[in-house]
Structures are given as C-alpha cells and as structure tokens.
C-alpha atoms as a PDB file:
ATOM      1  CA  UNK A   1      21.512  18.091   6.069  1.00  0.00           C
ATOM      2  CA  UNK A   2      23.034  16.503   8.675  1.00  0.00           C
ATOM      3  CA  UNK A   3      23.398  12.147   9.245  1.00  0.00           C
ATOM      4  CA  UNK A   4      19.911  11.130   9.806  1.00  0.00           C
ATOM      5  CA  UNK A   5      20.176   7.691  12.775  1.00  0.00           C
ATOM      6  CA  UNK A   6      19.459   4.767  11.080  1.00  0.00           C
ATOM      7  CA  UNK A   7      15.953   3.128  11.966  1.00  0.00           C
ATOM      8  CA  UNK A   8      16.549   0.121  13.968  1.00  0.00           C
ATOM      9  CA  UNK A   9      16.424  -3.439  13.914  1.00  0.00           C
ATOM     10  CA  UNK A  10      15.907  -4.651  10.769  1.00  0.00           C
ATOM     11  CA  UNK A  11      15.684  -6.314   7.002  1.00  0.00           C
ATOM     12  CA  UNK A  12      14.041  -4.092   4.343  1.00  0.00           C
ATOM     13  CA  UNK A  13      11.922  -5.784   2.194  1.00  0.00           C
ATOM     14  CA  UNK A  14      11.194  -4.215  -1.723  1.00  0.00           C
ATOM     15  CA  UNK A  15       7.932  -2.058  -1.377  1.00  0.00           C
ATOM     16  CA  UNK A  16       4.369  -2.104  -3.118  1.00  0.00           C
ATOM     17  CA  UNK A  17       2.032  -4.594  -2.720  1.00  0.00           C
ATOM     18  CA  UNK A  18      -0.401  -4.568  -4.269  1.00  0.00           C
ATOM     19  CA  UNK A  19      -0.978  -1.108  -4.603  1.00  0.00           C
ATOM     20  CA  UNK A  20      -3.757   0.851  -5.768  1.00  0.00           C
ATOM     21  CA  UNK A  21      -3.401   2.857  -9.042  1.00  0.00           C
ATOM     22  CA  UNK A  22      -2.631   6.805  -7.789  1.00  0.00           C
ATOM     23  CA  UNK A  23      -5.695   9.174  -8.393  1.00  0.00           C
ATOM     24  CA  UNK A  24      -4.101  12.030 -10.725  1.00  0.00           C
ATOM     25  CA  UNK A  25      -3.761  15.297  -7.773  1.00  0.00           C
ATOM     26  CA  UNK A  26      -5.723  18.324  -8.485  1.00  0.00           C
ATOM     27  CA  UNK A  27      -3.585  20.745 -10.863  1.00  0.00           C
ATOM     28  CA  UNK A  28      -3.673  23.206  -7.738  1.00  0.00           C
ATOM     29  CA  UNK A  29      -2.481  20.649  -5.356  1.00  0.00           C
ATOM     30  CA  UNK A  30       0.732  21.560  -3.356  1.00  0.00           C
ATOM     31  CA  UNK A  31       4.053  20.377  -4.972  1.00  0.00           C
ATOM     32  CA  UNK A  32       5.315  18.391  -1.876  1.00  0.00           C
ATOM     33  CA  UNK A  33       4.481  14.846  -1.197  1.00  0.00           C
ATOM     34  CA  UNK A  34       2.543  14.564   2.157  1.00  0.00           C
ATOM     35  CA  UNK A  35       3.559  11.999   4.166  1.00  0.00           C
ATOM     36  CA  UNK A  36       2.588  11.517   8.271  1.00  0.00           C
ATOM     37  CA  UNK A  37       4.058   8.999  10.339  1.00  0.00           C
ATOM     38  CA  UNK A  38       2.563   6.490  13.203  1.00  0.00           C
ATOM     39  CA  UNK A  39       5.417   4.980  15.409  1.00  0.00           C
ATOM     40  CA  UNK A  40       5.299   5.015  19.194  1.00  0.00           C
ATOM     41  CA  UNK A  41       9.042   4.458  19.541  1.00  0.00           C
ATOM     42  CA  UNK A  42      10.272   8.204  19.773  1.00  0.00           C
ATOM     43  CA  UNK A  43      13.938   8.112  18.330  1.00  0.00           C
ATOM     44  CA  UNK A  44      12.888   5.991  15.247  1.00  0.00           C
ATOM     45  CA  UNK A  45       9.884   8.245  14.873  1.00  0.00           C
ATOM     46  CA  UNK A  46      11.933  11.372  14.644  1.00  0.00           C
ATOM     47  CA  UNK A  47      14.761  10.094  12.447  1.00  0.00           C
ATOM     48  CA  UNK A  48      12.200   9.461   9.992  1.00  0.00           C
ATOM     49  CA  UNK A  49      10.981  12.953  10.638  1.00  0.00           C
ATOM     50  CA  UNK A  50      14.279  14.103   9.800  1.00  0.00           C
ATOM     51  CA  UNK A  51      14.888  11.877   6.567  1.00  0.00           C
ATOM     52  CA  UNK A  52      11.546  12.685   4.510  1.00  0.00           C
ATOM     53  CA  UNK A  53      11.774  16.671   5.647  1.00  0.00           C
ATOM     54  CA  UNK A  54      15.191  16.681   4.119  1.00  0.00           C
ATOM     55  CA  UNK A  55      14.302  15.101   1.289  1.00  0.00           C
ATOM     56  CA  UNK A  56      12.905  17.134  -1.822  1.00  0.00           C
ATOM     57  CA  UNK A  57       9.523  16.957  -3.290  1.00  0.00           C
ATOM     58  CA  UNK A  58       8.327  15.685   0.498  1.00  0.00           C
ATOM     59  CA  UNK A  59       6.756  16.891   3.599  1.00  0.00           C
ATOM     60  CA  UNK A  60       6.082  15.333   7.171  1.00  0.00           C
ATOM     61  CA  UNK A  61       2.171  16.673   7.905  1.00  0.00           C
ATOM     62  CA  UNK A  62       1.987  14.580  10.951  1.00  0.00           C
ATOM     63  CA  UNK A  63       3.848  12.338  13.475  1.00  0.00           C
ATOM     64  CA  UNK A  64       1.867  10.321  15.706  1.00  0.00           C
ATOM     65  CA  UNK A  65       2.736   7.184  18.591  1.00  0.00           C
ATOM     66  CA  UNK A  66      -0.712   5.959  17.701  1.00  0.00           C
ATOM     67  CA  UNK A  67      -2.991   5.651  15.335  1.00  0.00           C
ATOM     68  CA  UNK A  68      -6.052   6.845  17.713  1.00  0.00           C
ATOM     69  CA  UNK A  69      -4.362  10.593  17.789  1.00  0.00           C
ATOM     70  CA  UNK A  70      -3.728  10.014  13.961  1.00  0.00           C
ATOM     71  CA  UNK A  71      -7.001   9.318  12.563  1.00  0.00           C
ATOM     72  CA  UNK A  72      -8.660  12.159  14.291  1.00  0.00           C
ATOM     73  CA  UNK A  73      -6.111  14.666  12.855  1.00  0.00           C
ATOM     74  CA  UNK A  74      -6.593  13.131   9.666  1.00  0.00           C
ATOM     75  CA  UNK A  75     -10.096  14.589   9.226  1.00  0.00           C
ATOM     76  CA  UNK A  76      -8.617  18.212   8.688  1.00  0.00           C
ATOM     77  CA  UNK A  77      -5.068  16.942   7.793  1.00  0.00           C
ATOM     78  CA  UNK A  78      -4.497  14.175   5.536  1.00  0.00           C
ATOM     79  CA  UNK A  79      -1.424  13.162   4.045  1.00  0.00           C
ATOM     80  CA  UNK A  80      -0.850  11.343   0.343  1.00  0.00           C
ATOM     81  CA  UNK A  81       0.736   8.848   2.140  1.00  0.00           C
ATOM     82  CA  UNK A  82       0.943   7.171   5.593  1.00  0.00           C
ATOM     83  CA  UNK A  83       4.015   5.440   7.184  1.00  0.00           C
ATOM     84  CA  UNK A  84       2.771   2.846   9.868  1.00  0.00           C
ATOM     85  CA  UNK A  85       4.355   0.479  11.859  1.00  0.00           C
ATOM     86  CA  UNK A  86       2.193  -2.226  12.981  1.00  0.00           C
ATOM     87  CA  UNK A  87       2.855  -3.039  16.724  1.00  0.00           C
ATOM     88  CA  UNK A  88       1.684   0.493  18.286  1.00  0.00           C
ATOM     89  CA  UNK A  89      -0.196   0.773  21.583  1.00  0.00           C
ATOM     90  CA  UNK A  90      -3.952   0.755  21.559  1.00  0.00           C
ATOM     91  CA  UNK A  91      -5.491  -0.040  17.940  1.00  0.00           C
ATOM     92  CA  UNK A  92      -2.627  -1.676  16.434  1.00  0.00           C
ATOM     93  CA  UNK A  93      -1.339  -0.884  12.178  1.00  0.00           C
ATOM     94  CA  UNK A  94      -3.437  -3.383  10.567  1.00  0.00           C
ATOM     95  CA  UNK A  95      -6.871  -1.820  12.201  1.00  0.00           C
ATOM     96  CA  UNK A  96      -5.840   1.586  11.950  1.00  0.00           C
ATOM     97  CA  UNK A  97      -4.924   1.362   8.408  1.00  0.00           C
ATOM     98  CA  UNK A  98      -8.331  -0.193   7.691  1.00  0.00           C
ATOM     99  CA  UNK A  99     -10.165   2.847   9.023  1.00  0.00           C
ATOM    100  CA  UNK A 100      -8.479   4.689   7.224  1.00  0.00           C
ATOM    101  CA  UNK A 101      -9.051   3.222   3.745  1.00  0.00           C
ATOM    102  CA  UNK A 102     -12.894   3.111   4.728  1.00  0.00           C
ATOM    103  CA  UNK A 103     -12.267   6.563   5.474  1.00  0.00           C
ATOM    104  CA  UNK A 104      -9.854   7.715   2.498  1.00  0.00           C
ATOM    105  CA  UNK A 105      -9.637   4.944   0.483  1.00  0.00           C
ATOM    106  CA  UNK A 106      -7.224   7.155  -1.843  1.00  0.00           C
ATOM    107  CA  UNK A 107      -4.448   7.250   0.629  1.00  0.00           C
ATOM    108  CA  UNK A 108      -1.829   5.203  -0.158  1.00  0.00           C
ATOM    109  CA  UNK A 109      -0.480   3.347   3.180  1.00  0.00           C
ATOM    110  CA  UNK A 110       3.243   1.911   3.815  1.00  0.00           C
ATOM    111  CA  UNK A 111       3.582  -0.449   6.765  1.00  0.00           C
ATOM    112  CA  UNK A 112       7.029  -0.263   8.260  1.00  0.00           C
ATOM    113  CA  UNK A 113       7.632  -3.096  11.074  1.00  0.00           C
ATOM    114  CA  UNK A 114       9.700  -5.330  12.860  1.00  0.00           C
ATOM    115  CA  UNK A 115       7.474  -8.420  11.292  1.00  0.00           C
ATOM    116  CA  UNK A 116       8.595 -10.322   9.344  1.00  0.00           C
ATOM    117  CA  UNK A 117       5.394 -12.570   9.440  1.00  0.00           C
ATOM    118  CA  UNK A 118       3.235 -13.943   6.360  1.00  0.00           C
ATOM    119  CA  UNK A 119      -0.296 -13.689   8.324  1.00  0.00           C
ATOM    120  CA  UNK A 120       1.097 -10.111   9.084  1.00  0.00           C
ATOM    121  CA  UNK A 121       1.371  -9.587   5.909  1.00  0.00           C
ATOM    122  CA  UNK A 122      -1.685 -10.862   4.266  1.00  0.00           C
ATOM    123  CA  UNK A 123      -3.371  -8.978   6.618  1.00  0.00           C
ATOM    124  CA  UNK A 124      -2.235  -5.930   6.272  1.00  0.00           C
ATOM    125  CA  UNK A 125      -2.755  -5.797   2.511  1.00  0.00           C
ATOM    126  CA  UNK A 126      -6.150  -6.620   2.892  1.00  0.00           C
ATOM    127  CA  UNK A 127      -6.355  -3.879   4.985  1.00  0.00           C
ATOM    128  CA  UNK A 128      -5.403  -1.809   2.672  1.00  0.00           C
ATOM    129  CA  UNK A 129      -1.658  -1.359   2.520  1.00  0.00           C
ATOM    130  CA  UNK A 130      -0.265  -0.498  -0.236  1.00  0.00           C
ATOM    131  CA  UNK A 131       3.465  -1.287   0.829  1.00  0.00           C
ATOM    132  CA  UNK A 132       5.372  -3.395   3.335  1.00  0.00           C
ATOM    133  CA  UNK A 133       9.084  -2.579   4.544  1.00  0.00           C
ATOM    134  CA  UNK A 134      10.668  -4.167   7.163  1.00  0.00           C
ATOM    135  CA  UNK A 135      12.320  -1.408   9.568  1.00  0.00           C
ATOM    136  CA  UNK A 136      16.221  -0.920   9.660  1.00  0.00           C
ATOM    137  CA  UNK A 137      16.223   0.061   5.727  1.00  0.00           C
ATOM    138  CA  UNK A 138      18.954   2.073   4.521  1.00  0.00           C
ATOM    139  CA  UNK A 139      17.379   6.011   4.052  1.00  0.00           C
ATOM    140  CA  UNK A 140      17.399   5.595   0.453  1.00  0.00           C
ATOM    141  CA  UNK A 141      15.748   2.562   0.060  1.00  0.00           C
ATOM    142  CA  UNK A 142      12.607   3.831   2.596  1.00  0.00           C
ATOM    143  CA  UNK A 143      12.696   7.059   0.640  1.00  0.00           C
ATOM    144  CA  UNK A 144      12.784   4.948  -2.740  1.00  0.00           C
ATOM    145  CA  UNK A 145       9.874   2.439  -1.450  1.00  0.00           C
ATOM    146  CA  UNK A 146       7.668   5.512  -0.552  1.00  0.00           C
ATOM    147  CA  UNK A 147       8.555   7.119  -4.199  1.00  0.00           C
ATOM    148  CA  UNK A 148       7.563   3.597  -5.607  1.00  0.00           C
ATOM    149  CA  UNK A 149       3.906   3.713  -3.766  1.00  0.00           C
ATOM    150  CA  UNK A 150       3.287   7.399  -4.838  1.00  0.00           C
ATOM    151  CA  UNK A 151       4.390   6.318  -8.668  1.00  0.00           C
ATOM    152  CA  UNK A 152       2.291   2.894  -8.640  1.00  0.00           C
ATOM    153  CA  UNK A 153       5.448   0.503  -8.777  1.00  0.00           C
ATOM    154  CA  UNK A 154       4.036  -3.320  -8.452  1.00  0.00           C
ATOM    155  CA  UNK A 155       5.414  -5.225  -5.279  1.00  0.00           C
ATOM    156  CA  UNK A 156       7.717  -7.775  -5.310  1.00  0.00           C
ATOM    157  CA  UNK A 157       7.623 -10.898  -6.769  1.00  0.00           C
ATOM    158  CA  UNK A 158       8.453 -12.020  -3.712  1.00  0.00           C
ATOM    159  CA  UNK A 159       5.866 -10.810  -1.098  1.00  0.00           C
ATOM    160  CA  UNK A 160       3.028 -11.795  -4.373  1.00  0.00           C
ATOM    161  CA  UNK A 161       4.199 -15.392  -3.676  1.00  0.00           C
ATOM    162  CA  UNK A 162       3.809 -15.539  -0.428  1.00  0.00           C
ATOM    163  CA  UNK A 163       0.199 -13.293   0.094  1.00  0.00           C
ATOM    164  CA  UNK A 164      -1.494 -15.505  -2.844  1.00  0.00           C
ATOM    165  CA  UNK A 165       0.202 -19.082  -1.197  1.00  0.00           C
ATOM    166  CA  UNK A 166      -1.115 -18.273   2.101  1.00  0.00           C
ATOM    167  CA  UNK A 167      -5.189 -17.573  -0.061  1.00  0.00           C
ATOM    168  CA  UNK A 168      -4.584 -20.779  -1.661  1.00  0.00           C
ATOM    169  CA  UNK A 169      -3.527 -22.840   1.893  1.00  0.00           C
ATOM    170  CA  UNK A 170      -6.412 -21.236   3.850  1.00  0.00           C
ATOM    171  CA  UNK A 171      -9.203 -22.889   1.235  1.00  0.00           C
ATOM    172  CA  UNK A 172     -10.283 -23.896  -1.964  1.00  0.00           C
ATOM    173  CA  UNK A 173     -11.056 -21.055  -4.608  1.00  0.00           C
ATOM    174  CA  UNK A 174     -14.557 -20.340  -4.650  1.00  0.00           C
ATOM    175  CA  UNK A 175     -16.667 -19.375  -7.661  1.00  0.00           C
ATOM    176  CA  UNK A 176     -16.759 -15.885  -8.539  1.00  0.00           C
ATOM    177  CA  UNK A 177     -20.058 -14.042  -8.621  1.00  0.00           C
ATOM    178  CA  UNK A 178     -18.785 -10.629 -10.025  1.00  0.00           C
ATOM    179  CA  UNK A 179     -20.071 -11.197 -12.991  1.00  0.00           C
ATOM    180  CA  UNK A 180     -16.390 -10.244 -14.181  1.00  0.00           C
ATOM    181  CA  UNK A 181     -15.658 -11.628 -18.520  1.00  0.00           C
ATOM    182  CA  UNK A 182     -12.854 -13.307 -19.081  1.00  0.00           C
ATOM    183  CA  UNK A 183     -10.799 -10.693 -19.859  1.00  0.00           C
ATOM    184  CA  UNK A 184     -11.567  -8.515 -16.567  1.00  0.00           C
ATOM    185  CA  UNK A 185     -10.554 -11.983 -14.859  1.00  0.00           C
ATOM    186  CA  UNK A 186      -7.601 -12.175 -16.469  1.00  0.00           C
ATOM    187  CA  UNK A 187      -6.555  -8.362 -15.967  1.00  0.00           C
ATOM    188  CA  UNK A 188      -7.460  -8.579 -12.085  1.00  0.00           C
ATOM    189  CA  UNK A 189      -5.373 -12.194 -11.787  1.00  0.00           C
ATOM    190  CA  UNK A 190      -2.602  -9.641 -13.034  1.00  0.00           C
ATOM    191  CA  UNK A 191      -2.593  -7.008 -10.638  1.00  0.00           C
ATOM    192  CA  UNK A 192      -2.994  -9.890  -7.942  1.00  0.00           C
ATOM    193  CA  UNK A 193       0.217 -11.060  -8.843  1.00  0.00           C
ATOM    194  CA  UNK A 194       1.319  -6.894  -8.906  1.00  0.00           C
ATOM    195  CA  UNK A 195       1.575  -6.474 -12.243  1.00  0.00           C
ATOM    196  CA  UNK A 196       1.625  -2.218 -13.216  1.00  0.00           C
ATOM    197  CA  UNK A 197      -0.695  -1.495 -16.326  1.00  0.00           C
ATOM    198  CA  UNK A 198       2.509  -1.210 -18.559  1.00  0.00           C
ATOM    199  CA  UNK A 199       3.002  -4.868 -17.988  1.00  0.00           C
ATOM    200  CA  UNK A 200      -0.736  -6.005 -18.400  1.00  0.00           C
ATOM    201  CA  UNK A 201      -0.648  -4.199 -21.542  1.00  0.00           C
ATOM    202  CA  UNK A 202       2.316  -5.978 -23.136  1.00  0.00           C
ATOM    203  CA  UNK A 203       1.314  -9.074 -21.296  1.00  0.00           C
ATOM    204  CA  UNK A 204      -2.231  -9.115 -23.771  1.00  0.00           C
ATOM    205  CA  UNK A 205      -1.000  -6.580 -26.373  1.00  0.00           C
ATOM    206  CA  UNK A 206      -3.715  -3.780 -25.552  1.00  0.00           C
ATOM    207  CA  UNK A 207      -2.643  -0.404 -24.992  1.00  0.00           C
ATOM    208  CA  UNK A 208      -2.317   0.849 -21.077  1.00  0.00           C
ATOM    209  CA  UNK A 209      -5.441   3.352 -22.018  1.00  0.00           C
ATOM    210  CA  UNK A 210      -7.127   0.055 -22.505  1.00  0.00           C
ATOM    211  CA  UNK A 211      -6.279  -1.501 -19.688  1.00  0.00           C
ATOM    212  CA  UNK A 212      -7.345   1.456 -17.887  1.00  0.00           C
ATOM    213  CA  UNK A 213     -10.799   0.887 -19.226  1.00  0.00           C
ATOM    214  CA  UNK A 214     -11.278  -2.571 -18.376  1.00  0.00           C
ATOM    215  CA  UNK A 215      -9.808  -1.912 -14.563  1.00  0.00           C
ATOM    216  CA  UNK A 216     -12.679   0.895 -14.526  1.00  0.00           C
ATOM    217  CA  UNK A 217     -15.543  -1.527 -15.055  1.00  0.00           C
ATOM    218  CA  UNK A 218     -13.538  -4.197 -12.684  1.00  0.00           C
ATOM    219  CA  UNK A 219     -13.896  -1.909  -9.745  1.00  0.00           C
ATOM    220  CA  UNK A 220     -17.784  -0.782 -10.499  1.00  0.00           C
ATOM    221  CA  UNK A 221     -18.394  -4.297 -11.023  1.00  0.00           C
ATOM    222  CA  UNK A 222     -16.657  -5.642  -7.179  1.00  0.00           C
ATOM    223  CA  UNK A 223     -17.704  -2.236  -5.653  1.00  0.00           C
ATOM    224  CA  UNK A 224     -13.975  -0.797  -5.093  1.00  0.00           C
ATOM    225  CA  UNK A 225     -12.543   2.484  -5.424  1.00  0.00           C
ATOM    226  CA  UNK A 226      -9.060   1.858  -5.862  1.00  0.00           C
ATOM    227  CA  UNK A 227      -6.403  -1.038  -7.325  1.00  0.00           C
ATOM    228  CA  UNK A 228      -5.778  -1.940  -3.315  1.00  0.00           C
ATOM    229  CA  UNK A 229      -9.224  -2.685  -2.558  1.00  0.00           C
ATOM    230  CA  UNK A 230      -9.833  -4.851  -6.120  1.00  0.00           C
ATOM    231  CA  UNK A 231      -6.988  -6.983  -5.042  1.00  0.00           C
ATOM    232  CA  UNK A 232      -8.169  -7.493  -1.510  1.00  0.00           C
ATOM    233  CA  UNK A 233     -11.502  -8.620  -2.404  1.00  0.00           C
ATOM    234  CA  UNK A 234     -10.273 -10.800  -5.127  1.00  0.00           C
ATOM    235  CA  UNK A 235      -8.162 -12.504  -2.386  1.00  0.00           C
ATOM    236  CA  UNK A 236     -10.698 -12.545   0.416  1.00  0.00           C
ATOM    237  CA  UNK A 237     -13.250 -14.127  -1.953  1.00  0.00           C
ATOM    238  CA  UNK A 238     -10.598 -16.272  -3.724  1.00  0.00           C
ATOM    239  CA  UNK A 239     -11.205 -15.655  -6.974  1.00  0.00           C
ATOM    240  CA  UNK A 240      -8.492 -17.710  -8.542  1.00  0.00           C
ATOM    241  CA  UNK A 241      -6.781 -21.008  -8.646  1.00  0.00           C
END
C-alpha cells in the first residue's frame, strides 16, 4: 500500500465518548468492519478512503460530502460505523448523526472535525456520537480510535471532564424520576464519566455479567437502546451532582 496524505489541519484528540456498549454481530455477519465516510472536502475524503480500505479487518461501504446523500443510502447500506465531520454543507454532523441514531441507534458514530469546541462537543454526544477526533491525526491513531469505538473503549478522561462541567455550568441537577435504585445510579454515574464494564465491575466488586444485568434494566427503565443514548439522557436531564 502506498503513503496515504495525511488529513489536514489538525490535533487528534483520544476517541470514545461515551460510547454505547457494541451489540454482539450476527455469527453470519461479514468479517470486515463497515465503515462509510461523510466529508465534503474531496482530498481528505479520499485519503481516508484509502487508509481504512488498506487496512485489514475494514471496509469503506460509502463516501459521502453530505449527510443528506448519506442517510438515504443508509436505508439499504449501513455501515457498523460512521466517520463524520461536523461542518458539511446542508444538515450539518451533529443533526445528521442524530437521525441516524433515531434511525439505527446501533451504529456506532465517530465525529472527525476541525472543532475543537466544548458546546461542539457536548452536542454531538448527545447526539449520539460515540467518538470525537480532531482531524490531522496520524493514520494509526484514526485507525486505532475507530478500533476503540467498535471494541467499546471508554473516552478520555479528558473530554468526560469537560462534557459533564459544561451539564453542571448550564444548571442545577434536577431530581431524577427514573425510578433508577441506588445501585443503577451509581452504575450509570460510571459510564457518564466513561467507565467500560471491566472497570464498573472492579470499581463495586460485581462481576462484568453483573454489571451487564443492572445496565439492562437501566436502559428499559430511561427508555434507551444503547450505552450512548443512557448517557445522553442522564446528561440532558442532569441526573447527577
């Protein structure tokens, strides 16, 4: 494989926020990773083209300059996981990846932008993203930060900071009618602050299958289908201190 051009302009940020546990795949589904792309900047578009093709285990099932073209091929095409920037012409990142967690709330969504901006941010992940890279990152860290969504890595430390300071500044916690115990609270406070299931286990020394049990009753009890959409609703309704 030849050198693939380096994305441009940019700081790369550590992927996976708040991401939604993976849904196991079918034991018939394909062996590549899916992944489609929205960018409307052509060169940037293709190198990333170039990068994931060459890059065992993955596949490029779509390449779109907006997200319009995108979510109508995504009815009879959809990928595992979507690559996004966030300033596109038309519907911009944030509302197109919305749709498309309404739509497919099991596909896992990595924003890739020139923004380096916390309302950005916050907004995107309550859209639904599971991930957030800042363009202009090496080719092994973007193909690294889209393994890390597809495996269910937790964000950074970094990026949790910021997403639950901004909740906190924007108003005071409000009282949670989710009927949630004490111990669902305390598991969903944890994968607010990105914590994997490994980690919540040791954290309150139950096993992960355990965990897995309690984060099943968390999401019938807020009405979510996957760890994305718990955490977003715990921050829109500001569930914690």
């Amino acid at each position: 494989m030849g050198i693939v051009p380096r994305p441009r302009n940019v700081e790369y940020y550590t992927a996976r926020p708040l991401n939604q546990e993976r849904e196991p795949m079918p034991q018939d589904a394909p062996q590549n990773l899916r992944v489609a792309i929205i960018e409307d900047d052509e060169v940037v578009r293709r190198s990333f083209v170039s990068l994931i093709n060459g890059t065992p285990g993955m596949m490029i099932t779509g390449d779109y300059s907006c997200c319009e073209d995108a979510l109508k091929d995504f009815e009879k095409n959809l990928p595992h996981i979507l690559l996004t920037d966030i300033g596109l012409p038309g519907m911009d990142g944030i509302e197109g990846a919305r749709l498309l967690k309404e739509r497919h709330p099991f596909v896992d969504i990595l924003m890739i932008t020139v923004y380096d901006d916390d309302e950005k941010i916050f907004k995107s992940i309550c859209a639904g993203a599971s991930g957030y890279v800042l363009k202009n990152a090496d080719p092994a860290e973007l193909i690294n930060a889209i393994k890390e969504i597809q495996t269910g890595a937790p964000m950074s430390a970094a990026i949790a900071r910021r997403v639950l300071g901004m909740v906190r500044q924007q108003a005071p916690p409000q009282p949670s009618e989710m009927n949630l115990t004490p111990r669902e609270t305390e598991i969903l406070h944890s994968l607010v602050d990105g914590a994997s299931y490994k980690k919540i286990g040791e954290k309150l020394f139950i096993s992960p299958l355990t965990v897995h049990s309690h984060i099943k009753r968390i999401y019938e009890k807020l009405q979510v289908h996957s760890r994305g959409e718990a955490v977003s609703k715990a921050l829109k309704h500001r569930l914690f201190n």
